[in-house]
N, C-alpha and C. Protein backbone atom coordinates (compact mmCIF):
# COMPACT_ATOMS: atom_id res chain seq x y z
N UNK A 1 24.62 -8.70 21.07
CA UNK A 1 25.04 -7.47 21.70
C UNK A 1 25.54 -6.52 20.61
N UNK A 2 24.97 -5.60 20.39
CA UNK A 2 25.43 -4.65 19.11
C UNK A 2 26.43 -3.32 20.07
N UNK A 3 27.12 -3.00 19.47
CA UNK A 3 28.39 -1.97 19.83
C UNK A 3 27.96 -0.61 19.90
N UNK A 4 29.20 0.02 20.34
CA UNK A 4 28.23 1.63 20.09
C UNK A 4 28.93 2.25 18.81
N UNK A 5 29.10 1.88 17.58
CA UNK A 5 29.39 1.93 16.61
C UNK A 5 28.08 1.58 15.95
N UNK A 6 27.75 0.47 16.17
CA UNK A 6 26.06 0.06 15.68
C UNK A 6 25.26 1.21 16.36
N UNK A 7 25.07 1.43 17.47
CA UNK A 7 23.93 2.40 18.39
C UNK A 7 23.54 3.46 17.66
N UNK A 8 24.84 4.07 17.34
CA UNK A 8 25.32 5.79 16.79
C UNK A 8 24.38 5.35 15.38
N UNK A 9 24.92 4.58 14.72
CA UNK A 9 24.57 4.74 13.76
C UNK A 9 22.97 4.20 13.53
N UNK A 10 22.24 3.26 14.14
CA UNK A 10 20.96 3.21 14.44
C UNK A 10 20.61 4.58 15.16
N UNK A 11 20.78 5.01 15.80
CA UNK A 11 20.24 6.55 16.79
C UNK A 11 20.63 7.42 15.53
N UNK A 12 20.90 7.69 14.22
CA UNK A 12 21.81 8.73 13.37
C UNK A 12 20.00 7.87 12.52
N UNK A 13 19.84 7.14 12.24
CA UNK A 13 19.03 6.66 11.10
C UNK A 13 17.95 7.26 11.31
N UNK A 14 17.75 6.71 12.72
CA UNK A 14 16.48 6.52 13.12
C UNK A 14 15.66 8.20 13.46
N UNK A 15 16.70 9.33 14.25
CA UNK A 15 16.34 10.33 14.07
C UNK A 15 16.01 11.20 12.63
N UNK A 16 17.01 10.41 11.62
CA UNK A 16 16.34 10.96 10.18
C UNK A 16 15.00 10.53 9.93
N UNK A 17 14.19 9.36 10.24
CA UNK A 17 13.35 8.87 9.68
C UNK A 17 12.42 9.77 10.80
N UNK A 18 12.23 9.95 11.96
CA UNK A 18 11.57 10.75 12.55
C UNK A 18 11.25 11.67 12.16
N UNK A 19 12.27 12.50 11.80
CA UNK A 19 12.49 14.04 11.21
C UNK A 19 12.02 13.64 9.66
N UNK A 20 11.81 12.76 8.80
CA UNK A 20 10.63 12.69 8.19
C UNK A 20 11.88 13.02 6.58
N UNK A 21 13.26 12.49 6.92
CA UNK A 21 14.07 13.24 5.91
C UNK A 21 14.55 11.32 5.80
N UNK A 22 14.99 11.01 4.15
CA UNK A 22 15.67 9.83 3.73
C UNK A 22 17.08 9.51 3.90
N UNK A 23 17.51 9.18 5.12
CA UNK A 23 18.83 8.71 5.04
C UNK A 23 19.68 8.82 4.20
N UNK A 24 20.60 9.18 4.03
CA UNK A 24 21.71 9.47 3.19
C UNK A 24 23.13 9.19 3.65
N UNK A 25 24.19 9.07 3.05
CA UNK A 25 25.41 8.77 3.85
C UNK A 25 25.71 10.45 4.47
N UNK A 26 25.72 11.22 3.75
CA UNK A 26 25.59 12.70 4.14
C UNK A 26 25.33 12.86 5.31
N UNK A 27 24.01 12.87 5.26
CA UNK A 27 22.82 13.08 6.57
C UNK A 27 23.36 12.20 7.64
N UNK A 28 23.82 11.42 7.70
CA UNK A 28 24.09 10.06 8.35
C UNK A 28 25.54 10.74 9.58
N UNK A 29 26.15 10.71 8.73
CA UNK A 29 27.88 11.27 8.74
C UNK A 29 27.19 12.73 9.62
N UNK A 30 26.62 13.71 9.33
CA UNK A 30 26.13 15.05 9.88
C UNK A 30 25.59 14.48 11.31
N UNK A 31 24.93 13.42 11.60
CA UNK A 31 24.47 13.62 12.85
C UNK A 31 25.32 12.42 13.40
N UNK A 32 26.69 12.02 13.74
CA UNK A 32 27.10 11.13 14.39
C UNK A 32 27.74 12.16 14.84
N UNK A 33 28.04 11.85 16.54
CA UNK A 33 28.40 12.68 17.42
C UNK A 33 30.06 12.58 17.08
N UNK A 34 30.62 11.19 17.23
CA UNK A 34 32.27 10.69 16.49
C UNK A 34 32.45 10.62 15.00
N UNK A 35 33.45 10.89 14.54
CA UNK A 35 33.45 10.77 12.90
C UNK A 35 33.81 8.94 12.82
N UNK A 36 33.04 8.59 11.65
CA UNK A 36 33.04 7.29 10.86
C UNK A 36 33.93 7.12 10.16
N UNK A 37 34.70 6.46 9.94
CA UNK A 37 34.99 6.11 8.15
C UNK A 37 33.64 5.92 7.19
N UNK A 38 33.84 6.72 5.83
CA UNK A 38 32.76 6.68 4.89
C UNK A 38 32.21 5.05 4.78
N UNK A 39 33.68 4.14 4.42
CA UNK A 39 33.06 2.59 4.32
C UNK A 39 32.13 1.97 5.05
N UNK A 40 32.21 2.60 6.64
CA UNK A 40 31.28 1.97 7.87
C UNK A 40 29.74 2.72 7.16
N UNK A 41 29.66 3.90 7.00
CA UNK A 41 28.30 4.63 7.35
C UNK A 41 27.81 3.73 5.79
N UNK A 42 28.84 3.69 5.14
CA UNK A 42 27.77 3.09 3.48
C UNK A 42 27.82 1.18 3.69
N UNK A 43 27.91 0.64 4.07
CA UNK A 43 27.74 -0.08 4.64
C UNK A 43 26.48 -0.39 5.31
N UNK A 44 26.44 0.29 6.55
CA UNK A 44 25.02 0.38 7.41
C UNK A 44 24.21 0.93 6.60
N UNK A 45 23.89 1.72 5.74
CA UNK A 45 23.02 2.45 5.17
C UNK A 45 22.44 1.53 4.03
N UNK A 46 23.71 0.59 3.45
CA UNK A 46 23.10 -0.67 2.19
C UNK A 46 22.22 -1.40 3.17
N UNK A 47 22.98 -1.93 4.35
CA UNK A 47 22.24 -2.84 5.14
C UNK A 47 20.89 -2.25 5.11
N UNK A 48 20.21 -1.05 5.96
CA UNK A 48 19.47 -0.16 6.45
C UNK A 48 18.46 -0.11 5.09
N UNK A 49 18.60 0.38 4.14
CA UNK A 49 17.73 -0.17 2.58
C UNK A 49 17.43 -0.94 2.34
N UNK A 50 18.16 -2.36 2.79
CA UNK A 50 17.87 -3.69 2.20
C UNK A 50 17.08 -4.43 3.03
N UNK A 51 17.36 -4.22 4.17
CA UNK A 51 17.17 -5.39 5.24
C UNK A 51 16.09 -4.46 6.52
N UNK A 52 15.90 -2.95 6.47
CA UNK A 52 15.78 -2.07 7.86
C UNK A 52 16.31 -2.28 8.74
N UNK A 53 17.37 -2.46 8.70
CA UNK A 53 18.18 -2.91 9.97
C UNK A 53 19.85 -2.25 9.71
N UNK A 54 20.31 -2.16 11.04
CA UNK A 54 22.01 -1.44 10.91
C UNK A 54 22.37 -2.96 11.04
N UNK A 55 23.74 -3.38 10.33
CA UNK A 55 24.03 -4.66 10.66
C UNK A 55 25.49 -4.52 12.17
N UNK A 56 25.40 -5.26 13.10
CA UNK A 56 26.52 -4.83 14.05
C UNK A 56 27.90 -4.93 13.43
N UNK A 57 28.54 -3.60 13.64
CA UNK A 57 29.77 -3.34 13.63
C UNK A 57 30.41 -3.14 14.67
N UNK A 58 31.79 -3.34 14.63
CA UNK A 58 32.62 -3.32 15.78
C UNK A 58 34.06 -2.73 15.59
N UNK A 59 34.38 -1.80 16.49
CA UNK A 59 35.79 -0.89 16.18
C UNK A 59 36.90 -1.71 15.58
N UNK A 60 37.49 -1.13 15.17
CA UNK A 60 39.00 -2.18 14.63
C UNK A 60 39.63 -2.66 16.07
N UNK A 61 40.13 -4.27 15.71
CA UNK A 61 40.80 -4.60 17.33
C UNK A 61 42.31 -4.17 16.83
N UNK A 62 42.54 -3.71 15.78
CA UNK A 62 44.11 -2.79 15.45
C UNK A 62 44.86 -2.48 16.49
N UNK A 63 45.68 -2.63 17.06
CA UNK A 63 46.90 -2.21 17.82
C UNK A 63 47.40 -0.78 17.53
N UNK A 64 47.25 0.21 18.63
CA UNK A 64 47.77 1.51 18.05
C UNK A 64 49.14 1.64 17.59
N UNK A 65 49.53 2.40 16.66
CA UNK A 65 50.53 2.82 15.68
C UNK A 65 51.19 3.94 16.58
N UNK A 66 52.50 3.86 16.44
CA UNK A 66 53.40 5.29 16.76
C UNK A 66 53.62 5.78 16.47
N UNK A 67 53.72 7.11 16.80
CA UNK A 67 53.79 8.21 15.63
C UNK A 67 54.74 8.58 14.60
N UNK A 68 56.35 7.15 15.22
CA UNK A 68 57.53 7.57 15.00
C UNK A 68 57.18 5.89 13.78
N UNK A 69 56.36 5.17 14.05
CA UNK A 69 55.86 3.97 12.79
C UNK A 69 54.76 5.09 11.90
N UNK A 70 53.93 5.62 12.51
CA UNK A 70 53.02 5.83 11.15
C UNK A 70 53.88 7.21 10.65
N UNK A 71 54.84 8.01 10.79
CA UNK A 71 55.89 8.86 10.01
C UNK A 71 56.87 7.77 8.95
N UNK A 72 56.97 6.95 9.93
CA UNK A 72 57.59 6.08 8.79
C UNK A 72 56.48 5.50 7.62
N UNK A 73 55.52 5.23 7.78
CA UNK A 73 54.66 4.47 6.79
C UNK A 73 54.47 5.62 5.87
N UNK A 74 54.47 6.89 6.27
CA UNK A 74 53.81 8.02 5.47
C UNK A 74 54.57 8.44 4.55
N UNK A 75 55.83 8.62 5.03
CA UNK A 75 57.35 8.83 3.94
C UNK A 75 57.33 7.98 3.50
N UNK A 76 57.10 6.80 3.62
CA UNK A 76 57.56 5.28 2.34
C UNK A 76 56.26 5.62 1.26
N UNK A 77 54.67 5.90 1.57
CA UNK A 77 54.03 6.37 0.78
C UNK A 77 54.38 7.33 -0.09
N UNK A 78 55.11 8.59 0.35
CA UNK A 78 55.63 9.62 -0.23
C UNK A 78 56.47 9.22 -1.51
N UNK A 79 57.71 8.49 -0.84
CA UNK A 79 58.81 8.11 -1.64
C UNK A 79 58.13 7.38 -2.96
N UNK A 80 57.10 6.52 -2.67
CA UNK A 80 56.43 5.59 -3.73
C UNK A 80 55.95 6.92 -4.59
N UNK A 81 54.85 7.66 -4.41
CA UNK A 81 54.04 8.31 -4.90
C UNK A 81 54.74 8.97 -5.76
N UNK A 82 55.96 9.67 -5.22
CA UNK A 82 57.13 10.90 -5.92
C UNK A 82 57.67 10.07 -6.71
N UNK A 83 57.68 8.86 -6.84
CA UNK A 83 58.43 7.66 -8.20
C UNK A 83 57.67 7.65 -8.65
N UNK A 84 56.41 7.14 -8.66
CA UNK A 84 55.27 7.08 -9.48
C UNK A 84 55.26 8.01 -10.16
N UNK A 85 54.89 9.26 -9.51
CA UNK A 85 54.45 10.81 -10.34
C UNK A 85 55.48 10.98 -11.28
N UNK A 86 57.17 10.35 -11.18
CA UNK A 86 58.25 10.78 -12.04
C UNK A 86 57.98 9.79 -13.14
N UNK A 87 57.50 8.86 -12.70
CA UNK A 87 57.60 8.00 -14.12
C UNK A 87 56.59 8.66 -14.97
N UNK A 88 55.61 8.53 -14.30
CA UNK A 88 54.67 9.40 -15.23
C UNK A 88 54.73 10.53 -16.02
N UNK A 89 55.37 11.08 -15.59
CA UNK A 89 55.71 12.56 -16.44
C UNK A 89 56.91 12.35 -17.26
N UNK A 90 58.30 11.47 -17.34
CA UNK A 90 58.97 10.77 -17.86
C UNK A 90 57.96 10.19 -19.31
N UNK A 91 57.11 9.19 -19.21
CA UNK A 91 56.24 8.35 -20.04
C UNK A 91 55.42 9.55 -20.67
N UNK A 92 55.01 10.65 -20.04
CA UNK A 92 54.82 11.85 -20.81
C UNK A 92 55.72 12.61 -21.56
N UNK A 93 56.62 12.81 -21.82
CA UNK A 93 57.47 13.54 -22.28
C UNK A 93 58.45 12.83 -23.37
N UNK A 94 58.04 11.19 -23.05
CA UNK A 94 58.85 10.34 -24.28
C UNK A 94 57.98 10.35 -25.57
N UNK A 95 56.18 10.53 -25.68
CA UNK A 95 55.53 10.60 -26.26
C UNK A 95 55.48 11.61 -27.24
């Protein structure tokens, strides 16, 4: 049973090859009706070169995030990043 994550992206191939144009992750990404993550479409597209075939994919079974958890995950990124960037320019300026 292939998903409609597989479908889209077989129905996205398959109208390129009709239309007589070479698959691309580009081209690929341009005609899916939902946006992908880049990793999924290059993925199917190695498969799709190697094998002619989309290999089945399936949505993340991920548990949705709250907005008041992914604000928190985003500021702890922040806080990291803004240390990082200081050391760096620190390690620049000792030089």
């Amino acid at each position: 049973m292939s998903s409609a994550i597989t479908d889209a992206l077989e129905r996205a191939i398959s109208t390129l090859i009709a239309e007589g144009k070479e698959p691309s992750v580009a081209l690929i990404k341009a005609r899916l009706r939902e946006p992908l993550p880049m990793p999924v479409i290059i993925q199917a597209l190695k498969s799709w070169k190697q094998h002619a075939k989309v290999p089945d994919i399936k949505a993340s079974q991920a548990a949705p995030v709250s907005d008041s958890e992914r604000i928190a995950a985003l500021e702890q990124q922040v806080a990291s990043l803004t240390a990082r960037l200081a050391a760096l320019e620190q390690a620049r300026q000792d030089k």
